[in-house]
Protein backbone atom coordinates (compact mmCIF):
# COMPACT_ATOMS: atom_id res chain seq x y z
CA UNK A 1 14.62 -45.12 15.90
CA UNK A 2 13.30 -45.39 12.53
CA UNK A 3 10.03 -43.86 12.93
CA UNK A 4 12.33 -40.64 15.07
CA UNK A 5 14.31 -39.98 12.08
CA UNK A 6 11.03 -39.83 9.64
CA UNK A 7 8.70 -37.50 12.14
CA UNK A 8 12.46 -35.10 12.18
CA UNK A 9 12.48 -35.03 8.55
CA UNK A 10 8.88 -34.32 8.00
CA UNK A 11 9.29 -31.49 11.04
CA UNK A 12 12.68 -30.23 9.10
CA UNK A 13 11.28 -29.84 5.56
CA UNK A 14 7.90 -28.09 7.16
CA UNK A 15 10.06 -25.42 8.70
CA UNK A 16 11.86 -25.49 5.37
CA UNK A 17 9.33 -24.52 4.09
CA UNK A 18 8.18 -22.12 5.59
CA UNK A 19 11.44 -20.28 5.76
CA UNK A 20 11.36 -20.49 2.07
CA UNK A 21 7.99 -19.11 1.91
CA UNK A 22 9.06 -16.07 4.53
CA UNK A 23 11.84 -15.43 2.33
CA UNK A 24 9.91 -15.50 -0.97
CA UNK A 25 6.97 -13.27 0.32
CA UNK A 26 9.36 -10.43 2.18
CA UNK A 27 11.22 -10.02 -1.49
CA UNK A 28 8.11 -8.70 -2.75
CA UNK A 29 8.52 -5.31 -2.26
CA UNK A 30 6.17 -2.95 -3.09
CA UNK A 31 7.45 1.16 -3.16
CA UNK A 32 6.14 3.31 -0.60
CA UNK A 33 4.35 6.58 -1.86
CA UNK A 34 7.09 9.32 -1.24
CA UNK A 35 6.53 12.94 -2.52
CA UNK A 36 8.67 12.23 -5.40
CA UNK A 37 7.47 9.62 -6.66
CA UNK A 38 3.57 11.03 -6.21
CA UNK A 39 5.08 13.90 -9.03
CA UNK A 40 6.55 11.24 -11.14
CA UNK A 41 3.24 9.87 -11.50
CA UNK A 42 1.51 11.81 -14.82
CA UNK A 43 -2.14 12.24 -15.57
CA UNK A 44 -3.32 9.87 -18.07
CA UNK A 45 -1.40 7.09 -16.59
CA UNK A 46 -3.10 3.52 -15.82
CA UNK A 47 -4.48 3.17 -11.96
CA UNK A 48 -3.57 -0.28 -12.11
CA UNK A 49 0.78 0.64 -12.91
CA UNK A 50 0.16 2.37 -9.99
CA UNK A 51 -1.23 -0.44 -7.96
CA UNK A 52 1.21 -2.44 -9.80
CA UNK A 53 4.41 -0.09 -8.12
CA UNK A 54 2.91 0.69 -5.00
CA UNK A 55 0.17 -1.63 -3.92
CA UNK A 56 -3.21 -1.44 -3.14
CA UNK A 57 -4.59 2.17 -2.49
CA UNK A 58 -5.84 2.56 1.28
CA UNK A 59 -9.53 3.49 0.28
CA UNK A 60 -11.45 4.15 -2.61
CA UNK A 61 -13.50 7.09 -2.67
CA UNK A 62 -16.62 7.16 -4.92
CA UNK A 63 -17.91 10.71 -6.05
CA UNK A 64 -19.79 11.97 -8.67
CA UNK A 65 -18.82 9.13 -10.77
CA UNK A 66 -15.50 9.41 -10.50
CA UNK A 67 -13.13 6.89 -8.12
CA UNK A 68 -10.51 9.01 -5.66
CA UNK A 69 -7.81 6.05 -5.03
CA UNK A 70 -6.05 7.29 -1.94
CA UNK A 71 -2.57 6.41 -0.03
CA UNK A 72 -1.35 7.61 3.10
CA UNK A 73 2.07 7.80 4.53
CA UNK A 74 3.46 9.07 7.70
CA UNK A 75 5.84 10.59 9.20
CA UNK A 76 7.90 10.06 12.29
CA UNK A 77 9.59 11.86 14.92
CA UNK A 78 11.18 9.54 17.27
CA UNK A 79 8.31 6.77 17.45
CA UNK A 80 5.78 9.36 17.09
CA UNK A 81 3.59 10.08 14.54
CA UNK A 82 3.56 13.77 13.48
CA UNK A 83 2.52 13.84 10.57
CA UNK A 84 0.07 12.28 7.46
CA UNK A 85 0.32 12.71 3.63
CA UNK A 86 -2.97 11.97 1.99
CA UNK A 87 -2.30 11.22 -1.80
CA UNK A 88 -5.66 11.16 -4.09
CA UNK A 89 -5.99 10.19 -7.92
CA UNK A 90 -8.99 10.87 -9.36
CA UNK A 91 -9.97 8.25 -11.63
CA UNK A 92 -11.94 8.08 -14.59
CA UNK A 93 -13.81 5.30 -15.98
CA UNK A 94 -11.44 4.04 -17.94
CA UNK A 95 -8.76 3.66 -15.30
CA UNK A 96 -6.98 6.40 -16.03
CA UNK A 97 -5.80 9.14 -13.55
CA UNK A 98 -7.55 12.59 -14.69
CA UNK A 99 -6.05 14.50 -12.19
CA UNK A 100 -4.20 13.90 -8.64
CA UNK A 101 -3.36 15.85 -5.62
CA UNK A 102 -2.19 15.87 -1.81
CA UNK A 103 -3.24 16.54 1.32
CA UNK A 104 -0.63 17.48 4.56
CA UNK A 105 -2.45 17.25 8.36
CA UNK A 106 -1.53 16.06 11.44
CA UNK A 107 -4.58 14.61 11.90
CA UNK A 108 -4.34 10.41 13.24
CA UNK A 109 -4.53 8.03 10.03
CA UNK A 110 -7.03 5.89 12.07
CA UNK A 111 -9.39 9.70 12.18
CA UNK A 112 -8.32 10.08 8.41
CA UNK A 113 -10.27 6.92 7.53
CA UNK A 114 -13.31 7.81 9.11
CA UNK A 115 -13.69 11.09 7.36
CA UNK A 116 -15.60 9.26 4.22
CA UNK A 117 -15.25 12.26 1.86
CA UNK A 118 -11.62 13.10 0.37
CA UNK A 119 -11.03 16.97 0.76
């Protein structure tokens, strides 16, 4: 009886655990890229603030020099997909943002990636 009540307690504080762990990873919450907060986001500012708010960029793009962080969100009708917004910031070597700008198709995310130069 003993030896029950010890494996229950070891089972008990694993799933303890890992509810704890669950609960501790879902309350870090990064911000989705929305519209309005792509135009809140001024030239000159540091790439990594905006890693920092919204998490890692989807790709990198590397051109002339220059590093083209992008994020892409979508939008729904219904379950459906309709529609993607590419968002680029063109980086300089510094880690600043020289300039950014966005992209509207309705073109699959999953096609997006494959398409290995930013417009």
């Amino acid at each position: 009886m003993n030896e029950k009540l010890r494996i229950g307690r070891k089972i008990s504080f694993k799933y303890s655990l890992l509810i704890i762990a669950t609960v501790v990873a879902c309350s870090f919450n990064n911000t989705v890229m929305t519209d309005q907060n792509f135009q809140g986001i001024r030239n000159g500012s540091s790439i990594s603030q905006v890693e920092a708010k919204y998490g890692a960029p989807v790709t990198i793009h590397h051109r002339d020099g220059e590093n083209i962080y992008e994020y892409i969100t979508t939008d729904y009708q219904g379950l459906e997909p309709v529609r993607w917004t590419r968002y680029f910031f063109v980086v300089d070597e510094k880690g600043q943002i020289k300039t950014k700008y966005k992209t509207l198709t309705d073109e699959p995310a999953f096609q997006l990636l494959q398409d290995v130069s930013p417009p």
